[in-house]
N, C-alpha and C. Protein backbone atom coordinates (compact mmCIF):
# COMPACT_ATOMS: atom_id res chain seq x y z
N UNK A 1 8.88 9.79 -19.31
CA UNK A 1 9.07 9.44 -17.92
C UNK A 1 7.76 8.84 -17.40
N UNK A 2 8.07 7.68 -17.29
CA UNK A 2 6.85 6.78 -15.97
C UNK A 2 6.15 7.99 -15.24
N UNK A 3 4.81 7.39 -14.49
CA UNK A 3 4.35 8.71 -13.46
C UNK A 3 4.36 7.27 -12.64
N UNK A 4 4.59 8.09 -11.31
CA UNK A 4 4.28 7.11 -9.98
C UNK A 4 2.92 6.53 -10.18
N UNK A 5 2.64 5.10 -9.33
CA UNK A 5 1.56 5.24 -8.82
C UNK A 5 1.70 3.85 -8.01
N UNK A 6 1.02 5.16 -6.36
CA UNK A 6 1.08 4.81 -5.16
C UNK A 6 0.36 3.22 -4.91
N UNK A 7 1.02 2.38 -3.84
CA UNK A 7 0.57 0.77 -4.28
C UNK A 7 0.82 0.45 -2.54
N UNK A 8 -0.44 0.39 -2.37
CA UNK A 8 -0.70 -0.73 -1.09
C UNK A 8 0.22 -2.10 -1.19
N UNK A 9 0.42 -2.79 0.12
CA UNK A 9 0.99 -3.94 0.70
C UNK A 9 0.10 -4.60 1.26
N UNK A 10 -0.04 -5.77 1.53
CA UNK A 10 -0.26 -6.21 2.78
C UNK A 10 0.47 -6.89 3.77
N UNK A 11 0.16 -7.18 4.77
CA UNK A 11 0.79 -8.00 6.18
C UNK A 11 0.94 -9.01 6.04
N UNK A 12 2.07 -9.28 5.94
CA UNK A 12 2.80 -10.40 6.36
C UNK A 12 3.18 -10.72 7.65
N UNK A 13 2.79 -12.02 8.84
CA UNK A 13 3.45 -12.17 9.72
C UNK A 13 4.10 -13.17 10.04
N UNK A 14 5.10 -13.37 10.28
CA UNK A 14 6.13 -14.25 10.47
C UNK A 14 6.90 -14.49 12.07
N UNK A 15 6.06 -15.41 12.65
CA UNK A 15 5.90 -15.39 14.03
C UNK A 15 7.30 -16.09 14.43
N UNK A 16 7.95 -16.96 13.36
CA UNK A 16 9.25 -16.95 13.91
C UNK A 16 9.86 -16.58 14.25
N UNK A 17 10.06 -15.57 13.43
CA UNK A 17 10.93 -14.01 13.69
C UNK A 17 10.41 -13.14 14.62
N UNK A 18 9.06 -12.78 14.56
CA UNK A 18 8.09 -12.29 15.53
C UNK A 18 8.35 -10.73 14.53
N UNK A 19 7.91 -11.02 13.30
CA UNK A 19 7.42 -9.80 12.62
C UNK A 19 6.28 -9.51 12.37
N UNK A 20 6.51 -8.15 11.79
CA UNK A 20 4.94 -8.05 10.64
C UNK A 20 5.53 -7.71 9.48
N UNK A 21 5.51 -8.30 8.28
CA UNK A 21 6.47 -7.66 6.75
C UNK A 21 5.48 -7.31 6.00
N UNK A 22 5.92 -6.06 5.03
CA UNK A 22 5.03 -5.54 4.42
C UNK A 22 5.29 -5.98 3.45
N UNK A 23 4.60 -7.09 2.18
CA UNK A 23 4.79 -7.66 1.26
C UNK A 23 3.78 -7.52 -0.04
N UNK A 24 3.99 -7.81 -0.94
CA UNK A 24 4.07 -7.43 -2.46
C UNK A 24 4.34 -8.75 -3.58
N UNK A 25 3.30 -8.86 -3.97
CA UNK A 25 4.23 -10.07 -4.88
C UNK A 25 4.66 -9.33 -6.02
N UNK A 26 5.98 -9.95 -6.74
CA UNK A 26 6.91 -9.81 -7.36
C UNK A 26 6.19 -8.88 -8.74
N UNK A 27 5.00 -9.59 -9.21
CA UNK A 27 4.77 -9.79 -10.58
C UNK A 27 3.63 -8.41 -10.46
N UNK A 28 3.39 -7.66 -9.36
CA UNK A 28 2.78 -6.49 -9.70
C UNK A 28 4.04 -5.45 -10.16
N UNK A 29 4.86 -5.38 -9.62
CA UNK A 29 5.67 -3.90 -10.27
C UNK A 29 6.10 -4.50 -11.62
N UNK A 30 6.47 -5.87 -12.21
CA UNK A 30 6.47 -5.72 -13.41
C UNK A 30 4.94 -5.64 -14.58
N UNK A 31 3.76 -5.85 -13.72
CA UNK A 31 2.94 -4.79 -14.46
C UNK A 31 2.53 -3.93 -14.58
N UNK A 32 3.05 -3.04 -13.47
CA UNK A 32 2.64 -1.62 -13.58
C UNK A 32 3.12 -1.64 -14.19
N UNK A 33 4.83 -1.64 -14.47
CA UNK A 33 5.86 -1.29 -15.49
C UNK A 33 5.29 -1.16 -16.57
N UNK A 34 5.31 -2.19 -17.25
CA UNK A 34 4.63 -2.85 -18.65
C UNK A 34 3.76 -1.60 -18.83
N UNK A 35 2.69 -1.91 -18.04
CA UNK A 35 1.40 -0.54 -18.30
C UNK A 35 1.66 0.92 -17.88
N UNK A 36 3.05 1.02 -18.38
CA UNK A 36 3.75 2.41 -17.70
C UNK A 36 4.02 3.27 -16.45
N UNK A 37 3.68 2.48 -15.44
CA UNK A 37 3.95 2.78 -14.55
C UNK A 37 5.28 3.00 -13.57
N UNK A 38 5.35 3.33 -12.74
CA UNK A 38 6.42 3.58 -12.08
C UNK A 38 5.60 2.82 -10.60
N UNK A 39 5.47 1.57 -9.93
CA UNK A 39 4.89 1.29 -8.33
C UNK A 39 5.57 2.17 -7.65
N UNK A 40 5.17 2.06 -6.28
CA UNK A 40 5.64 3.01 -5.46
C UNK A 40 5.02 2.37 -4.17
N UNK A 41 6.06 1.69 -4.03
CA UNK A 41 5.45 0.63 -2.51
C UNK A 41 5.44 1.45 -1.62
N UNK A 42 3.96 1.49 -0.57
CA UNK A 42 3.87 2.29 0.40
C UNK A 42 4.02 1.20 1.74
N UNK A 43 4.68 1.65 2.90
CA UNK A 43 4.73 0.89 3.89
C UNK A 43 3.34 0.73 4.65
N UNK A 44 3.45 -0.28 5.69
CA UNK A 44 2.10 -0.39 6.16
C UNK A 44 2.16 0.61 7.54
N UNK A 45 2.90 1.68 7.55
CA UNK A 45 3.02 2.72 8.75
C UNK A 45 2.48 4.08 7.80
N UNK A 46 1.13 4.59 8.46
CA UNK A 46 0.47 5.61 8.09
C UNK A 46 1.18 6.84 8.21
N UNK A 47 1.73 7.58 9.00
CA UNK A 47 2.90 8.32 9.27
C UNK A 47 3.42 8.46 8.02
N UNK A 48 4.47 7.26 7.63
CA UNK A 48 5.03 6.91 6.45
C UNK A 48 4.57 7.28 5.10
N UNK A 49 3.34 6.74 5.15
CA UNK A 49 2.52 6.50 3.88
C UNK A 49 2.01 8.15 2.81
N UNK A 50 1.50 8.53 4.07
CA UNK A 50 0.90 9.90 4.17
C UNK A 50 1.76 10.54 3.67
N UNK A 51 2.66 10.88 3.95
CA UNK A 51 4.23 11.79 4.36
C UNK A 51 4.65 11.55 2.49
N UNK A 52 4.53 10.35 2.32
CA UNK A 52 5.36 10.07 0.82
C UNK A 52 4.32 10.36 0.08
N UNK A 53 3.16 9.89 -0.04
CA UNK A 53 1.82 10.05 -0.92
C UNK A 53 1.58 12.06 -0.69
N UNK A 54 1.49 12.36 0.01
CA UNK A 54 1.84 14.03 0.48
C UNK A 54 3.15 14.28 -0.58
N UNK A 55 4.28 14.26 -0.62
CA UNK A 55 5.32 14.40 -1.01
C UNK A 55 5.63 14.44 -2.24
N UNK A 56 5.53 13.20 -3.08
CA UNK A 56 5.50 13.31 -4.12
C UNK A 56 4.09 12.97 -5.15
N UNK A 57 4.27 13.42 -6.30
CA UNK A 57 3.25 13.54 -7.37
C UNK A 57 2.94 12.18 -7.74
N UNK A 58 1.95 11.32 -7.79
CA UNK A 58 1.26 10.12 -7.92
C UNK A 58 0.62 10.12 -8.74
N UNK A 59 0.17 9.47 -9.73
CA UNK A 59 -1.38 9.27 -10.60
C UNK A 59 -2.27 9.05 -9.76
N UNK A 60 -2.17 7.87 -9.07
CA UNK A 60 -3.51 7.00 -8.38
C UNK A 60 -2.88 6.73 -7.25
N UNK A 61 -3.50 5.87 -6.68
CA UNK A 61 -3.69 4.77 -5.94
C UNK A 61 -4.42 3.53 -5.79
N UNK A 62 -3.77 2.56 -5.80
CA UNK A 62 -3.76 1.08 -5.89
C UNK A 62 -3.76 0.11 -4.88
N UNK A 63 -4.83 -0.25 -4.66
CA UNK A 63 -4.83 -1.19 -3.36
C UNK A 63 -4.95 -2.19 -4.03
N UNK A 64 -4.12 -3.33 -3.54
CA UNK A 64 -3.38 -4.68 -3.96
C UNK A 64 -4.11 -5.71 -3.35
N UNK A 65 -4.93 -5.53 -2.45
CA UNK A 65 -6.04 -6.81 -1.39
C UNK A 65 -4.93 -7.62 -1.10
N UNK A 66 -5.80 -8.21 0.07
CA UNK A 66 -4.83 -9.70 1.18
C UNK A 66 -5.43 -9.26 2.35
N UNK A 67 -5.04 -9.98 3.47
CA UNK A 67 -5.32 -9.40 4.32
C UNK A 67 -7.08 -9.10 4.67
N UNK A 68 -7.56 -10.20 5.37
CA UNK A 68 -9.04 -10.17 5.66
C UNK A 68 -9.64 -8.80 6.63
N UNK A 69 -10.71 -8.29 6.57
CA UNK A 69 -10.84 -7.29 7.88
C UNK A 69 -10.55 -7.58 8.54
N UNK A 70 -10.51 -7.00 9.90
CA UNK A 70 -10.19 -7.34 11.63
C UNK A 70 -11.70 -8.48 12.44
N UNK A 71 -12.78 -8.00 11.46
CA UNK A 71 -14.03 -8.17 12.06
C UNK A 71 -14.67 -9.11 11.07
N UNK A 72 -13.63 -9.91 10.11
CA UNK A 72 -14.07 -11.06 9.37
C UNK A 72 -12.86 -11.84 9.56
N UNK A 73 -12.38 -11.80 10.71
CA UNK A 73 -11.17 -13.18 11.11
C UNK A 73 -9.64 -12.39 10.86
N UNK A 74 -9.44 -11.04 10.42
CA UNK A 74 -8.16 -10.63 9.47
C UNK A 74 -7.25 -10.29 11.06
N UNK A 75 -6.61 -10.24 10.69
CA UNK A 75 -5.13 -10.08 11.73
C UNK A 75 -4.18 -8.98 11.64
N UNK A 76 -4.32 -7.80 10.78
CA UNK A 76 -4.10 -6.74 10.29
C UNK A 76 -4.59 -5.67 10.06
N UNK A 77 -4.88 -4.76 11.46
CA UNK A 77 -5.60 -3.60 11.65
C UNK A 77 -4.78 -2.87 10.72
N UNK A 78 -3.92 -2.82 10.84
CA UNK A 78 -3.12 -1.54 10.29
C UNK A 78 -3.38 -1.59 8.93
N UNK A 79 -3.43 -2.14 8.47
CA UNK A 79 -3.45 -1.85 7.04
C UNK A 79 -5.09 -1.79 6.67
N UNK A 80 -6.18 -2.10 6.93
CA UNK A 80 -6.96 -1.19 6.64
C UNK A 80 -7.26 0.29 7.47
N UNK A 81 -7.04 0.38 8.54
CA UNK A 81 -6.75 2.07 8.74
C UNK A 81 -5.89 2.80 7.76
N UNK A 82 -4.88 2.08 7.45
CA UNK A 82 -3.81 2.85 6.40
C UNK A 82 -4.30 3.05 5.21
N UNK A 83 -5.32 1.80 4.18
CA UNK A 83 -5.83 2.11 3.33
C UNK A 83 -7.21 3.00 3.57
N UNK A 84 -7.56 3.06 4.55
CA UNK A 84 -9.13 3.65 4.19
C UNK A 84 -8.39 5.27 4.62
N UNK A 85 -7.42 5.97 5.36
CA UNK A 85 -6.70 6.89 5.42
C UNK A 85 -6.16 7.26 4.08
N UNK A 86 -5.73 6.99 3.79
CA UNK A 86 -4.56 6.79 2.13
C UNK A 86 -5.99 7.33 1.17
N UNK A 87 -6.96 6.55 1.01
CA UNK A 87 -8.07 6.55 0.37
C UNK A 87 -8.76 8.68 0.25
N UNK A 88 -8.96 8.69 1.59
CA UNK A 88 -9.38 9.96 2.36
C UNK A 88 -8.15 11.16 1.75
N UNK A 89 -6.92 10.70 2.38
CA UNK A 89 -6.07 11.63 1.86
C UNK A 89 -5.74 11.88 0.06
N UNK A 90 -5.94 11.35 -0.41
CA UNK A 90 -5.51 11.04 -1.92
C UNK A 90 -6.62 11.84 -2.30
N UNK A 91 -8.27 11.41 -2.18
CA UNK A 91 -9.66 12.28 -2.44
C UNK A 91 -9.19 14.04 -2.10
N UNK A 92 -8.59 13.89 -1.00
CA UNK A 92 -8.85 15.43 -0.74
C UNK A 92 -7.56 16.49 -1.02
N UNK A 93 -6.68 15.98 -2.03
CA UNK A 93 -5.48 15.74 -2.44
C UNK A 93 -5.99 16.75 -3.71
N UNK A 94 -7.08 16.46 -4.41
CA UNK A 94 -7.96 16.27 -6.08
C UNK A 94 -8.07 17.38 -6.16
């Protein structure tokens, strides 16, 4: 049996629609796969994230990059609060 392991997103926004999508390209879960993994897409809602990474048994965690800081032009607070949270919780998890 695969072991999980927990996998950052980043922000997608799509102002047509007037979203924010939490996106993934295709070709990472078929390499976790490959390298035995099981991904385990985490949403970009901390609440969420926490709650599932809390919940079930993970190897790691995997941050996927995109998404510039807030304070180098980036447009997506949430997702580094979520990763540097995720980060914190996972350490004290050990």
């Amino acid at each position: 049996m695969k072991p999980f392991l927990a996998v950052s997103q980043r922000v997608d926004i799509n102002a047509e629609h007037g979203e924010r999508r939490d996106a993934l390209d295709q070709r990472w879960s078929a390499f976790l796969h490959q390298g035995g993994y099981l991904p385990l897409l985490l949403p970009n809602h901390f609440a969420s994230a926490s709650e599932i990474v809390s919940r079930l048994r993970q190897t790691g965690l995997l941050l996927t990059g995109g998404n510039s800081l807030v304070d180098q032009g980036g447009n997506a607070p949430e997702r580094y609060k979520i990763e540097m949270g995720l980060i914190d919780l996972m350490l004290n998890m050990r």
